[in-house]
PDB file of N, CA and C in Angstrom:
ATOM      1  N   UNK A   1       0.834  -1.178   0.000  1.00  0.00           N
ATOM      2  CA  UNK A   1       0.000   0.000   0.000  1.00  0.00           C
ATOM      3  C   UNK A   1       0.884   1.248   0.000  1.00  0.00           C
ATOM      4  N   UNK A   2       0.663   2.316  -0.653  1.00  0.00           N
ATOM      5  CA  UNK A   2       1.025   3.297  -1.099  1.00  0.00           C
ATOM      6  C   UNK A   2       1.051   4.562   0.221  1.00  0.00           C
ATOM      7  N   UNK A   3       1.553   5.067   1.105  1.00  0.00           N
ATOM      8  CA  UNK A   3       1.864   5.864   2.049  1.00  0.00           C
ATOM      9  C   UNK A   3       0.925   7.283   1.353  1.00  0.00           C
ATOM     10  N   UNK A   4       0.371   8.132   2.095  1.00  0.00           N
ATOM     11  CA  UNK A   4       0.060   9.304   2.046  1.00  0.00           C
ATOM     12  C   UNK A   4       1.508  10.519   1.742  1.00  0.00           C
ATOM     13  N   UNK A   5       1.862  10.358   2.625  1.00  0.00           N
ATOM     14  CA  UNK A   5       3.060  11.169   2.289  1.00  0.00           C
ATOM     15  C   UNK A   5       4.154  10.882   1.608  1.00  0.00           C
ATOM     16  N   UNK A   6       4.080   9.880   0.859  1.00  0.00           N
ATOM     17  CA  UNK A   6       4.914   9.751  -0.643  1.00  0.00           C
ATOM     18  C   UNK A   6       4.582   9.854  -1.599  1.00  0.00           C
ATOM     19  N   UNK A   7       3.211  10.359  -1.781  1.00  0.00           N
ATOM     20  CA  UNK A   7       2.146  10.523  -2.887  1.00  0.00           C
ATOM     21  C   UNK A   7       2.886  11.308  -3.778  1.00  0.00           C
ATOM     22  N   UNK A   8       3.727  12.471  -3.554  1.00  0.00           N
ATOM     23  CA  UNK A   8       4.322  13.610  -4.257  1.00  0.00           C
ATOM     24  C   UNK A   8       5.314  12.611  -5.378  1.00  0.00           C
ATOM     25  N   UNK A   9       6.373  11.711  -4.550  1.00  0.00           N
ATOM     26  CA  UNK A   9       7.230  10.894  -5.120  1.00  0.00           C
ATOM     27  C   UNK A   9       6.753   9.903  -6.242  1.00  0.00           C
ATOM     28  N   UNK A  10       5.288   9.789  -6.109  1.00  0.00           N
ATOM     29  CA  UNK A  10       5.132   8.726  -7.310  1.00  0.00           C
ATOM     30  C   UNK A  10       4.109   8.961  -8.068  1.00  0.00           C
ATOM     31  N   UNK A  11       3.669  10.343  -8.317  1.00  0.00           N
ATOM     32  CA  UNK A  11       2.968  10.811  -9.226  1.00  0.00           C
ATOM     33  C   UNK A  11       3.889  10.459 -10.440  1.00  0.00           C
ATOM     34  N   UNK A  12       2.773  10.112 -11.620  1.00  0.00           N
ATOM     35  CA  UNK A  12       3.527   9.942 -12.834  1.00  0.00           C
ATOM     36  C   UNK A  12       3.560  10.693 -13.795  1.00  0.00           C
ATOM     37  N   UNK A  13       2.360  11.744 -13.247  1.00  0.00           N
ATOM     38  CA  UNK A  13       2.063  12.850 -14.295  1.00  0.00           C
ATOM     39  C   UNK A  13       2.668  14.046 -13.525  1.00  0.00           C
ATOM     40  N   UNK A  14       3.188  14.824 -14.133  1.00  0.00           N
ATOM     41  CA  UNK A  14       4.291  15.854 -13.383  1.00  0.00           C
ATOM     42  C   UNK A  14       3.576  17.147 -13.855  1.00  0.00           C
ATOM     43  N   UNK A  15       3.966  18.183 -13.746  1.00  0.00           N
ATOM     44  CA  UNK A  15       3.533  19.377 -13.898  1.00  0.00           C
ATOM     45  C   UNK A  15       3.588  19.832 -15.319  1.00  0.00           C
ATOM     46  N   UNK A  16       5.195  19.454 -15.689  1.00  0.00           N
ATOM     47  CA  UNK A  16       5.504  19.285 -17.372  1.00  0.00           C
ATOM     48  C   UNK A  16       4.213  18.832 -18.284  1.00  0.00           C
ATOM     49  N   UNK A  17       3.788  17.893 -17.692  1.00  0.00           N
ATOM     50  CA  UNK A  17       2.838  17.078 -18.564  1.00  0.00           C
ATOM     51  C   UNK A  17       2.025  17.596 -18.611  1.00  0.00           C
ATOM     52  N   UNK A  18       1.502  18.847 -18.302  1.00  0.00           N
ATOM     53  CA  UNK A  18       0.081  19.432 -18.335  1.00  0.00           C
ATOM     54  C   UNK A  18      -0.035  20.294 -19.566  1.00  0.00           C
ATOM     55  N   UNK A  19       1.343  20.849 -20.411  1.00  0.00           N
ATOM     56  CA  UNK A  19       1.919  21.617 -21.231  1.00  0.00           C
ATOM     57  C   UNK A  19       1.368  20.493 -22.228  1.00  0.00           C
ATOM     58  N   UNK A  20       1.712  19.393 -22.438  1.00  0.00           N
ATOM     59  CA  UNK A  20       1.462  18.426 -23.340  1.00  0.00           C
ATOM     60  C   UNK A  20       0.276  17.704 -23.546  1.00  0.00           C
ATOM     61  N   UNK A  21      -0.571  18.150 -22.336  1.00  0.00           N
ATOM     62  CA  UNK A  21      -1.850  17.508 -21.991  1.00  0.00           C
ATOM     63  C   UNK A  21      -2.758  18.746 -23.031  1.00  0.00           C
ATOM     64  N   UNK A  22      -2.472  19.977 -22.855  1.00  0.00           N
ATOM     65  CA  UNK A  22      -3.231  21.477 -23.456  1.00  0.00           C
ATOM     66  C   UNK A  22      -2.980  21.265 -24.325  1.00  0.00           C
ATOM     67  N   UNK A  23      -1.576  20.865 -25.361  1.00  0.00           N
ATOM     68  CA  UNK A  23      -1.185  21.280 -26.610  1.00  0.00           C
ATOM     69  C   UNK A  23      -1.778  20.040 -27.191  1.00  0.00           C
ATOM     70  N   UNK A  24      -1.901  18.615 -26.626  1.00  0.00           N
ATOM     71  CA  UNK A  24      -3.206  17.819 -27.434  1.00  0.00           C
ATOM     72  C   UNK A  24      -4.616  18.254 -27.489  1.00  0.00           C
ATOM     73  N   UNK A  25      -5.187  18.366 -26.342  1.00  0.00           N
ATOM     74  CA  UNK A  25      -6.511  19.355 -26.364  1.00  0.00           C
ATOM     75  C   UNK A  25      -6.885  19.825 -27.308  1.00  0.00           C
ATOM     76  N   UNK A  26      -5.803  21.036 -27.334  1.00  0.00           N
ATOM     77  CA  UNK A  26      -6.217  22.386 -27.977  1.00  0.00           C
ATOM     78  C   UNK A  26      -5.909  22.168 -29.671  1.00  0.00           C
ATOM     79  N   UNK A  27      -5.360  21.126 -29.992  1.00  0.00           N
ATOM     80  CA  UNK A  27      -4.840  20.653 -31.442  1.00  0.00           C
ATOM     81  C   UNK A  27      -6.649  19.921 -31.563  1.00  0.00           C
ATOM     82  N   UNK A  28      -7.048  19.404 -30.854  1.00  0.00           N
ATOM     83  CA  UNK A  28      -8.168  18.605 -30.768  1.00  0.00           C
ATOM     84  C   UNK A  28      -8.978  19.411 -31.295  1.00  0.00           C
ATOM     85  N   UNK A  29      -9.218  20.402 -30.566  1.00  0.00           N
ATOM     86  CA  UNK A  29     -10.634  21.987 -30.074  1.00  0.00           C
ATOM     87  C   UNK A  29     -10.423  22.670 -31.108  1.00  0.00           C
ATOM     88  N   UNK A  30      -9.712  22.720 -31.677  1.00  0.00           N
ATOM     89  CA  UNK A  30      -9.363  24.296 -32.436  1.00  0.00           C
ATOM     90  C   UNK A  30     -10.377  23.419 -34.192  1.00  0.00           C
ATOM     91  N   UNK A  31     -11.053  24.547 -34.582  1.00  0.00           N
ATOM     92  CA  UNK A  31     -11.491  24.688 -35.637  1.00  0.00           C
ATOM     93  C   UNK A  31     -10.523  24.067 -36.399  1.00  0.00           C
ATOM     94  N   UNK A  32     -10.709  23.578 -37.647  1.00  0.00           N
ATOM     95  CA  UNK A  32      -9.997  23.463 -38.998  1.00  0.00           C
ATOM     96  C   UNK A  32     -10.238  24.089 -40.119  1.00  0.00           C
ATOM     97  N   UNK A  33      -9.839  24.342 -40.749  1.00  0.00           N
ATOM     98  CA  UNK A  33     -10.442  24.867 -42.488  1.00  0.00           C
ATOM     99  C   UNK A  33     -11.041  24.583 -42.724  1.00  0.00           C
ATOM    100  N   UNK A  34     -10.707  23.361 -43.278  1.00  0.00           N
ATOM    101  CA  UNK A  34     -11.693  22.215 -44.041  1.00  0.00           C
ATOM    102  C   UNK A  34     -12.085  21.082 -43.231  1.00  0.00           C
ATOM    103  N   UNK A  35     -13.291  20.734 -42.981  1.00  0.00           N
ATOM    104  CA  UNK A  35     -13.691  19.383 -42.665  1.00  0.00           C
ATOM    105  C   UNK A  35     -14.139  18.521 -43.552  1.00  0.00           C
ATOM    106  N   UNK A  36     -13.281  16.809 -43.866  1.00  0.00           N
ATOM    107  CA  UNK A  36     -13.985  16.543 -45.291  1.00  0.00           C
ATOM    108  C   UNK A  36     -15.478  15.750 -44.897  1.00  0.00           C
ATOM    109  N   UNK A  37     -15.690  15.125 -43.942  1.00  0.00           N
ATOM    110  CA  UNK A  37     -16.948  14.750 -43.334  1.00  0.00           C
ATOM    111  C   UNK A  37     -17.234  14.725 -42.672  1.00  0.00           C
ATOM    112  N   UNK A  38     -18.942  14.520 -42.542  1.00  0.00           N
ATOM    113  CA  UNK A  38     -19.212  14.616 -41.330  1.00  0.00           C
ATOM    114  C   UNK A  38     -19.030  13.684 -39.704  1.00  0.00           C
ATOM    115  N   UNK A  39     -17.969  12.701 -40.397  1.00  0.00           N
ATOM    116  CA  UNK A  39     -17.655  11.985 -38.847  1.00  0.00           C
ATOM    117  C   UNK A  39     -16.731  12.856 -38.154  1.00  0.00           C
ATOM    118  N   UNK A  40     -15.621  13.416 -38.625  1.00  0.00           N
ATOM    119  CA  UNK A  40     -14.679  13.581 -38.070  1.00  0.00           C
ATOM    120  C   UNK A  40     -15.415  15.145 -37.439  1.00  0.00           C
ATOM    121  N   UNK A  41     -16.081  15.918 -38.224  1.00  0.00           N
ATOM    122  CA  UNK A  41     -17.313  16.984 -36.904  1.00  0.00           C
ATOM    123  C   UNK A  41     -17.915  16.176 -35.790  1.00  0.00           C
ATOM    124  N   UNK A  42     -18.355  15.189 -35.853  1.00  0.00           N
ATOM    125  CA  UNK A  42     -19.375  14.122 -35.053  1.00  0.00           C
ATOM    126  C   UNK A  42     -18.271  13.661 -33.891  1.00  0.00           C
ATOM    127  N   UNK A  43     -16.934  13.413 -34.171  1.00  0.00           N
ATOM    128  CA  UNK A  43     -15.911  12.792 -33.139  1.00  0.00           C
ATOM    129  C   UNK A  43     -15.508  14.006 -32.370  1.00  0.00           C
ATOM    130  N   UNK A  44     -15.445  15.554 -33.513  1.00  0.00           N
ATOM    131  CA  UNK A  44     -14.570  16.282 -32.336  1.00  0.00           C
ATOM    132  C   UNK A  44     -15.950  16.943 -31.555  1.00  0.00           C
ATOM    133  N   UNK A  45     -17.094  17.044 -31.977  1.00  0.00           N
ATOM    134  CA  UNK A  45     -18.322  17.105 -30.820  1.00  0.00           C
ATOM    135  C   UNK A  45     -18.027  16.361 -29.854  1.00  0.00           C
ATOM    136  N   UNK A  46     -17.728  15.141 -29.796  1.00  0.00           N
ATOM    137  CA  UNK A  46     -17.962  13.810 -29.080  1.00  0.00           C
ATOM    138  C   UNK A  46     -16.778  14.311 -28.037  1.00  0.00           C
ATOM    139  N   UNK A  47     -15.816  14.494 -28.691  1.00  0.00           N
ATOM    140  CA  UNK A  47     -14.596  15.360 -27.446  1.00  0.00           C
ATOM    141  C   UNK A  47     -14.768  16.078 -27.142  1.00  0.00           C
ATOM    142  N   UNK A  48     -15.184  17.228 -27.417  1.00  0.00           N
ATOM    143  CA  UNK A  48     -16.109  18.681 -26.609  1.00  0.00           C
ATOM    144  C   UNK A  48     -17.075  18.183 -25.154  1.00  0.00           C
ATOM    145  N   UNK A  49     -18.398  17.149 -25.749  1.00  0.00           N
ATOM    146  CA  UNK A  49     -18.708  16.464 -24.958  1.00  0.00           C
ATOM    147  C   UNK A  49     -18.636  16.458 -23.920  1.00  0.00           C
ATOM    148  N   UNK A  50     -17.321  15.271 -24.171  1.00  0.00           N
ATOM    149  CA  UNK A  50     -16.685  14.410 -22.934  1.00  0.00           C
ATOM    150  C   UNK A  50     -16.168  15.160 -21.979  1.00  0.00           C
ATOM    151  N   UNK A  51     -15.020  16.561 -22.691  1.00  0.00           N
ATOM    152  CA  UNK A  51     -14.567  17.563 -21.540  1.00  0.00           C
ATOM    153  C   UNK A  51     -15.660  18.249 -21.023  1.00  0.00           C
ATOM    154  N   UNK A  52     -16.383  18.900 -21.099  1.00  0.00           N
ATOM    155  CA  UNK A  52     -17.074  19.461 -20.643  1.00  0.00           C
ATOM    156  C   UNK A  52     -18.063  18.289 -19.722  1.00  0.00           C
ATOM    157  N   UNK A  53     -18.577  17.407 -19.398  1.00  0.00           N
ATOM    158  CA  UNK A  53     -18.436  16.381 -18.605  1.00  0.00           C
ATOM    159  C   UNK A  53     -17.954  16.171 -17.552  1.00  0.00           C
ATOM    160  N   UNK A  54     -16.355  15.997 -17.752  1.00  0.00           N
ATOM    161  CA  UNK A  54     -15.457  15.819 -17.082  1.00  0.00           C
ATOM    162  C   UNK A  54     -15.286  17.396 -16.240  1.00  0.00           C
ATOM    163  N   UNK A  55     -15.643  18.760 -16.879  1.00  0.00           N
ATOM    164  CA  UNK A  55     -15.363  19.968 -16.438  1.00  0.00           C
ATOM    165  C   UNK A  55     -16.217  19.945 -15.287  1.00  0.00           C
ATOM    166  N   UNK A  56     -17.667  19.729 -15.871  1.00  0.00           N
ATOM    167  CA  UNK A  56     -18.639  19.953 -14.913  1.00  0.00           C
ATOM    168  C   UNK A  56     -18.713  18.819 -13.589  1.00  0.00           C
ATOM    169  N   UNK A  57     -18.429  17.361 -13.906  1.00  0.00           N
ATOM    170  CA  UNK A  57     -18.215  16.978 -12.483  1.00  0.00           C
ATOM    171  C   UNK A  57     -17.113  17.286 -11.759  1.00  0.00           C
ATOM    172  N   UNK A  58     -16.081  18.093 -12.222  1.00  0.00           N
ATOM    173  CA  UNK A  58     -14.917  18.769 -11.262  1.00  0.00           C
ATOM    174  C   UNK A  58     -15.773  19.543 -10.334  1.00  0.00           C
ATOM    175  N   UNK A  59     -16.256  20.245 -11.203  1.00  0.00           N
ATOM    176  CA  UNK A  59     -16.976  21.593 -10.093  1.00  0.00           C
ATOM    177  C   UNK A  59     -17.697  21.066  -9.313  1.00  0.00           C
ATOM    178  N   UNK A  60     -18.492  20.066  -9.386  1.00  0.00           N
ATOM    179  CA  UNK A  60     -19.665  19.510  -8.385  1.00  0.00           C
ATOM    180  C   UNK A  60     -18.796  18.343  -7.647  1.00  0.00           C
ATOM    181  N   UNK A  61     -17.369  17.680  -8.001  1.00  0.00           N
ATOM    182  CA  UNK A  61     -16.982  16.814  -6.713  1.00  0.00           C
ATOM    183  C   UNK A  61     -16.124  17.007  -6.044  1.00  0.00           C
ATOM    184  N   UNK A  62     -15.199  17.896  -6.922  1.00  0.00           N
ATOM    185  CA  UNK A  62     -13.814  19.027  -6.043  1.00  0.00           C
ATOM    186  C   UNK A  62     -14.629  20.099  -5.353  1.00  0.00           C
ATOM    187  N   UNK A  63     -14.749  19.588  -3.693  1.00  0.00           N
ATOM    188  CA  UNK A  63     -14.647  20.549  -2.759  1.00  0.00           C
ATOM    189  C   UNK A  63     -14.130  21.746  -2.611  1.00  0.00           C
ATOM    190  N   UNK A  64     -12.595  21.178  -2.835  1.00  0.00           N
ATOM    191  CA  UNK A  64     -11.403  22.074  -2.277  1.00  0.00           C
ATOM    192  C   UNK A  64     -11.208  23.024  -3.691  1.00  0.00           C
ATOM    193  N   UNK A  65     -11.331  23.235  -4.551  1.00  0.00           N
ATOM    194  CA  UNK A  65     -11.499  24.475  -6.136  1.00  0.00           C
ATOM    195  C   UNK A  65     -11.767  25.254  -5.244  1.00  0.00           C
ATOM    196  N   UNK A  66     -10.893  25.954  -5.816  1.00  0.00           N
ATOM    197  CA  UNK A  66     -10.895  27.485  -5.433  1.00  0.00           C
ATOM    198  C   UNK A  66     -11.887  28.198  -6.002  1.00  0.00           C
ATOM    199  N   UNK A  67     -12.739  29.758  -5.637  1.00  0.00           N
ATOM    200  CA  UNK A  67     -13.002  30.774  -6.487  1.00  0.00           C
ATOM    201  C   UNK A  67     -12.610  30.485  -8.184  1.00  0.00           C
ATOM    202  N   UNK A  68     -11.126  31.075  -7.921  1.00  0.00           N
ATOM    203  CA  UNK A  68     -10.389  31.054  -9.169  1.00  0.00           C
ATOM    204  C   UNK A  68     -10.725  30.032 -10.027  1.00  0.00           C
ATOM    205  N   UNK A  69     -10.298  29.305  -9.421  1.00  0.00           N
ATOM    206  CA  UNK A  69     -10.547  28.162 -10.411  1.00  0.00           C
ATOM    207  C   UNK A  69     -11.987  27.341 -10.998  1.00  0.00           C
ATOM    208  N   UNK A  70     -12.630  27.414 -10.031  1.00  0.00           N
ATOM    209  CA  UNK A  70     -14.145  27.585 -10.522  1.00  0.00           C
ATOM    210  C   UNK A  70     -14.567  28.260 -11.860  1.00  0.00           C
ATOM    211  N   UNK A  71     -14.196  29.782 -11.296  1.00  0.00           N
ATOM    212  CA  UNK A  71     -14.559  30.568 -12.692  1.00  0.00           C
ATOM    213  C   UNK A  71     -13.725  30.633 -13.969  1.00  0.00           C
ATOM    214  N   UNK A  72     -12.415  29.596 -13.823  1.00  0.00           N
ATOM    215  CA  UNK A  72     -12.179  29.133 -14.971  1.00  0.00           C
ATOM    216  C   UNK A  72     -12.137  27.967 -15.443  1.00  0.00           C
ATOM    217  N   UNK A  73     -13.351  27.120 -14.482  1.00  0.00           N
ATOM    218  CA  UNK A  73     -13.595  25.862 -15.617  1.00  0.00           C
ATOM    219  C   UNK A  73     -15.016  26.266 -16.434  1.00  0.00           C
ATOM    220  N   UNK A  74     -15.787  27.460 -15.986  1.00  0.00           N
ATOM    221  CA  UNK A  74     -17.256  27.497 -16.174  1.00  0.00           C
ATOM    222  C   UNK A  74     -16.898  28.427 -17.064  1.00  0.00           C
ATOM    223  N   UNK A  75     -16.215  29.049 -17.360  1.00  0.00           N
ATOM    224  CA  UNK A  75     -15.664  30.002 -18.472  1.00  0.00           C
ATOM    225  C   UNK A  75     -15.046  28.768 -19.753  1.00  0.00           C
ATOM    226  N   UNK A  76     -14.055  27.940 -19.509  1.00  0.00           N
ATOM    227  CA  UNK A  76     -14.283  26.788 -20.293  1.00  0.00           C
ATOM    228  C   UNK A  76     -15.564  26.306 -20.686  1.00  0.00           C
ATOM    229  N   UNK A  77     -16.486  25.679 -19.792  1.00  0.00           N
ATOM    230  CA  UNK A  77     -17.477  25.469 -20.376  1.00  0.00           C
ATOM    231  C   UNK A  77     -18.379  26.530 -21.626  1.00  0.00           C
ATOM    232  N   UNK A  78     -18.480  27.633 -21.077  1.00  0.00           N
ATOM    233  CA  UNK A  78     -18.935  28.330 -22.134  1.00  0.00           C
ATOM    234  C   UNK A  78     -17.924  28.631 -23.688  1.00  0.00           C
ATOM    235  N   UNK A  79     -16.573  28.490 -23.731  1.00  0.00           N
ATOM    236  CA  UNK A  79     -16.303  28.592 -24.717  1.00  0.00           C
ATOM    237  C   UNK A  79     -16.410  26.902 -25.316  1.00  0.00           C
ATOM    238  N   UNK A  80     -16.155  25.874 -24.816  1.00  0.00           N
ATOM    239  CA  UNK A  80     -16.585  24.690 -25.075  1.00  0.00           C
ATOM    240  C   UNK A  80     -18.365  24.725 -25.982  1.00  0.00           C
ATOM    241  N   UNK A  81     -19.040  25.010 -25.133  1.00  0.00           N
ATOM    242  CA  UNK A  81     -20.068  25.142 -25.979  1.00  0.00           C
ATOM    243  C   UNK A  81     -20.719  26.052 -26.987  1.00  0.00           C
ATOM    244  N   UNK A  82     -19.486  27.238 -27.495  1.00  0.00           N
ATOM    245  CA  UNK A  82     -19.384  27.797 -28.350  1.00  0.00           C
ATOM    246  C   UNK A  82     -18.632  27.148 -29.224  1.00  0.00           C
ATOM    247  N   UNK A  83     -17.900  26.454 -28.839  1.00  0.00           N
ATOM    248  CA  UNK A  83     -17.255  25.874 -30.612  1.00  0.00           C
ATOM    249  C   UNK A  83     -17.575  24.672 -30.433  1.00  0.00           C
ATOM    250  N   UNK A  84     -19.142  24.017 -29.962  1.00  0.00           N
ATOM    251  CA  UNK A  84     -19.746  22.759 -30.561  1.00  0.00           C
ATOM    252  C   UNK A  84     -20.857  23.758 -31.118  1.00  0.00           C
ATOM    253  N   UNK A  85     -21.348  24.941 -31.133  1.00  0.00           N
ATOM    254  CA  UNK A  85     -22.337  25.815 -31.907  1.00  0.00           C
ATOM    255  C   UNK A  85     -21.290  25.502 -33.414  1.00  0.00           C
ATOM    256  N   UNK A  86     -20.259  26.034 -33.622  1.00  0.00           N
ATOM    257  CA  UNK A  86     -19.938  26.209 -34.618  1.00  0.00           C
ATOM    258  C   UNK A  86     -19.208  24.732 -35.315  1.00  0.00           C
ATOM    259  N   UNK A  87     -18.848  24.017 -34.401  1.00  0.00           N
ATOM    260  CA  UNK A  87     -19.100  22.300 -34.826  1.00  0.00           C
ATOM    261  C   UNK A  87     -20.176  22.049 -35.799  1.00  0.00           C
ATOM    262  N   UNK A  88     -21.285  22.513 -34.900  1.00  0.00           N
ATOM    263  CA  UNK A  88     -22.750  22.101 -35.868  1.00  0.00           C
ATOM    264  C   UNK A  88     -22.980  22.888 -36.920  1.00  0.00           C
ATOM    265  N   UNK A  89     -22.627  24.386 -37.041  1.00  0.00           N
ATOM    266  CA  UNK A  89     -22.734  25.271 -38.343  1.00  0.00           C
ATOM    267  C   UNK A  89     -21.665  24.536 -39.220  1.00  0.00           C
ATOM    268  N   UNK A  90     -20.906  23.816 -38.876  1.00  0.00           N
ATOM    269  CA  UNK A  90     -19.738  23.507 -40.397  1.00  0.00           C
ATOM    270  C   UNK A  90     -20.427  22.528 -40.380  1.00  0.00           C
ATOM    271  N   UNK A  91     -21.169  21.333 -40.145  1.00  0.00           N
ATOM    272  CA  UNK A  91     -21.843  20.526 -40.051  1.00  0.00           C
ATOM    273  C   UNK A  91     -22.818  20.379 -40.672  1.00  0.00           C
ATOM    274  N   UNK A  92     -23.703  21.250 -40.942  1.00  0.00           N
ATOM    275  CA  UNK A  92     -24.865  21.991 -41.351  1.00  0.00           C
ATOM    276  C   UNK A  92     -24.375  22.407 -42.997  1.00  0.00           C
ATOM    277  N   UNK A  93     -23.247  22.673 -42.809  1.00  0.00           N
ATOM    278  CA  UNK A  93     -22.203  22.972 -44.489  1.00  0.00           C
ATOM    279  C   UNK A  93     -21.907  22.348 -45.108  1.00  0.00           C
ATOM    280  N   UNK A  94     -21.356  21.088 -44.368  1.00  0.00           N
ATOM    281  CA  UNK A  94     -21.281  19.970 -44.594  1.00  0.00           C
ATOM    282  C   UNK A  94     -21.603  18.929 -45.760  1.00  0.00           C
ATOM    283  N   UNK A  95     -23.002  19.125 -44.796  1.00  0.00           N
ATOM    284  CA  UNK A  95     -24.568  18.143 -45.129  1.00  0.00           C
ATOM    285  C   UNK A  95     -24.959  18.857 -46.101  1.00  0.00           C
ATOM    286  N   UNK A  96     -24.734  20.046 -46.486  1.00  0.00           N
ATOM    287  CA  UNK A  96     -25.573  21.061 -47.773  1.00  0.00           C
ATOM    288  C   UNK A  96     -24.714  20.592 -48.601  1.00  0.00           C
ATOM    289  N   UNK A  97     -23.537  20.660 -48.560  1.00  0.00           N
ATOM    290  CA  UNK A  97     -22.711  20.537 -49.573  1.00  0.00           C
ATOM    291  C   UNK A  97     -22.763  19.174 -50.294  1.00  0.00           C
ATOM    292  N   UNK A  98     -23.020  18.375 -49.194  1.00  0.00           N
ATOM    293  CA  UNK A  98     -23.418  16.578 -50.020  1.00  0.00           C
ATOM    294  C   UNK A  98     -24.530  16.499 -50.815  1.00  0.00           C
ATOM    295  N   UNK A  99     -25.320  17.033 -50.145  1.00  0.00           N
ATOM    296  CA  UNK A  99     -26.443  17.447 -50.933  1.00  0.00           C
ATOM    297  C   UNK A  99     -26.346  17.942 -51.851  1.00  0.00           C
ATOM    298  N   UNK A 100     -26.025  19.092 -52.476  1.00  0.00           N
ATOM    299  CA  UNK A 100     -25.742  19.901 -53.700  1.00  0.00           C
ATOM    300  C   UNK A 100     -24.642  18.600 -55.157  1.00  0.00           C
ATOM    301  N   UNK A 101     -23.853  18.210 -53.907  1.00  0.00           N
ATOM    302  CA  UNK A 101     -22.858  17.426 -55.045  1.00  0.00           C
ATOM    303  C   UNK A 101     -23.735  16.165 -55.557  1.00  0.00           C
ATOM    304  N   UNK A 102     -24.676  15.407 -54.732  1.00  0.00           N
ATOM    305  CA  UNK A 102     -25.670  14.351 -55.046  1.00  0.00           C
ATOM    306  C   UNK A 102     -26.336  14.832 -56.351  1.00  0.00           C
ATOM    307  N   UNK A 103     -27.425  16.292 -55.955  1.00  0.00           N
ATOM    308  CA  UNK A 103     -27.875  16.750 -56.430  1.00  0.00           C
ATOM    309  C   UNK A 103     -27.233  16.627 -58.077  1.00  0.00           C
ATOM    310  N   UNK A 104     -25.926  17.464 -57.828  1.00  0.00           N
ATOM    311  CA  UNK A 104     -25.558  17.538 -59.519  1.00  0.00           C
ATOM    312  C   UNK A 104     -25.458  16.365 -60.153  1.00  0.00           C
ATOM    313  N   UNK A 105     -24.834  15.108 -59.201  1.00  0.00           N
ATOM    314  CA  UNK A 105     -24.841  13.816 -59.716  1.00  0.00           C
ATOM    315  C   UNK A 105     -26.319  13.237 -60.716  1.00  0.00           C
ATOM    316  N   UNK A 106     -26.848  13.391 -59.712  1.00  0.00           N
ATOM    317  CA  UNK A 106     -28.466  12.930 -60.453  1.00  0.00           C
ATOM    318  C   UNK A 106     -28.849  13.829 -61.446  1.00  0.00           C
ATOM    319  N   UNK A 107     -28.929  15.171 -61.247  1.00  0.00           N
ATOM    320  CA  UNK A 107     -29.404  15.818 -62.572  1.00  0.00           C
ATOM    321  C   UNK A 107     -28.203  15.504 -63.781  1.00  0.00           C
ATOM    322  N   UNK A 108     -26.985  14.803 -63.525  1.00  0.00           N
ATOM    323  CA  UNK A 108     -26.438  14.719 -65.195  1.00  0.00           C
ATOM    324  C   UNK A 108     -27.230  13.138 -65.111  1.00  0.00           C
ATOM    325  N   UNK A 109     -27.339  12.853 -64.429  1.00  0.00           N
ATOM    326  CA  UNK A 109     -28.097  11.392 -64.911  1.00  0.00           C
ATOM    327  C   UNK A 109     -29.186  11.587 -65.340  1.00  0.00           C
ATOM    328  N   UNK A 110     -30.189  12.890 -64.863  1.00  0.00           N
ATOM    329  CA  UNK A 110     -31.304  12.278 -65.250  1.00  0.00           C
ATOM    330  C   UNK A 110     -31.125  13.012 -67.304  1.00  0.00           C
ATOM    331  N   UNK A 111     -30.604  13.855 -67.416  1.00  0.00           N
ATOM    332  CA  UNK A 111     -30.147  14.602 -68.455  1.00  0.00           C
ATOM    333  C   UNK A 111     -29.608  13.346 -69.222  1.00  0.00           C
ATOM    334  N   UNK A 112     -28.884  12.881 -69.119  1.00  0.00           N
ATOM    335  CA  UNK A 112     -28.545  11.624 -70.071  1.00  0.00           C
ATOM    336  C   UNK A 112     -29.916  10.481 -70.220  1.00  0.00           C
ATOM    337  N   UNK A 113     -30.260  10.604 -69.284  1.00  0.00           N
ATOM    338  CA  UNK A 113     -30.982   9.357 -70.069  1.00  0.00           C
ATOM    339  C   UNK A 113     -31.887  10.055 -70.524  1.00  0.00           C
ATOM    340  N   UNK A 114     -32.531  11.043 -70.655  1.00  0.00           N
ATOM    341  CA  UNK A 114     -33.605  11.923 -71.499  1.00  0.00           C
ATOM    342  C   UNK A 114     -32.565  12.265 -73.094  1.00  0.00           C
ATOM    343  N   UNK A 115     -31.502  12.053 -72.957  1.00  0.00           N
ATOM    344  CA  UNK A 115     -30.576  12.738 -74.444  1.00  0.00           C
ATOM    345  C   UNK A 115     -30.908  11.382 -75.019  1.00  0.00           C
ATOM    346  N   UNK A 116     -31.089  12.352 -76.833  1.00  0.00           N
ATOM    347  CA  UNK A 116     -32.002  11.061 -77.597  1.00  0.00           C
ATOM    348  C   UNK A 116     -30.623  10.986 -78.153  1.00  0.00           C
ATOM    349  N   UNK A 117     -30.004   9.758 -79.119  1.00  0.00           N
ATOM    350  CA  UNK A 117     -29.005   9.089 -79.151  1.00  0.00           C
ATOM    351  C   UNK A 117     -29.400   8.908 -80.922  1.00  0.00           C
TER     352      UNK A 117
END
C-alpha cells in the first residue's frame, strides 16, 4: 500500500505534462479549415462532450477548487459550448454541400438518359 506522504514521489504525471496535456486538447478543439466529413465533426463534438463532462463533475466533486478556479472551468465550459455551436454550423455545411454534389450527380443522370441518341 502506497503511504500518504509519498504521494508527491510517485505521481507519474508531473507538472511538465500538463503543457502536453493542453497542446493535445487544444490541437483537438481548435477549428480546422476544411472538414472533409461529417464523422470527423461528429468525433470532435464527441470530445467537446466528454470535456465538458469531465469539467462539470470537477466543479460539483472538487470541494477544495478554489473561487479562481471555478470561474475558470465554467468560463471553459462556455467557450466549449461555443465551438460545438460552430461544430454544428460547419456541419450543417457539410450536409448542404453533399447534398448539392448528389444533387448535380443525379441531374447529369437524369439529363442523359432523357438525351435522344
Amino acid at each position: 500500500m502506497i503511504a500518504l506522504e509519498n504521494i508527491d514521489r510517485i505521481n507519474a504525471i508531473e507538472e511538465s505534462d500538463s503543457n502536453k496535456i493542453s497542446i493535445v486538447l487544444f490541437e483537438w478543439l481548435s477549428l480546422k479549415q476544411s472538414y472533409k466529413n461529417e464523422s470527423l465533426v461528429n468525433y470532435s463534438e464527441y470530445v467537446i462532450d466528454t470535456l465538458a463532462d469531465l469539467f462539470k463533475k470537477m466543479l460539483v466533486q472538487d470541494t477544495a477548487m478554489t473561487k479562481k478556479a471555478k470561474l475558470n472551468v465554467v468560463d471553459l465550459l462556455d467557450k466549449l459550448k461555443t465551438q460545438k455551436e460552430n461544430l454544428d454550423f460547419i456541419k450543417s455545411n457539410i450536409v448542404v454541400s453533399d447534398i448539392q454534389q448528389a444533387s448535380k450527380r443525379l441531374s447529369k443522370k437524369a439529363q442523359s438518359a432523357f438525351e435522344t441518341k
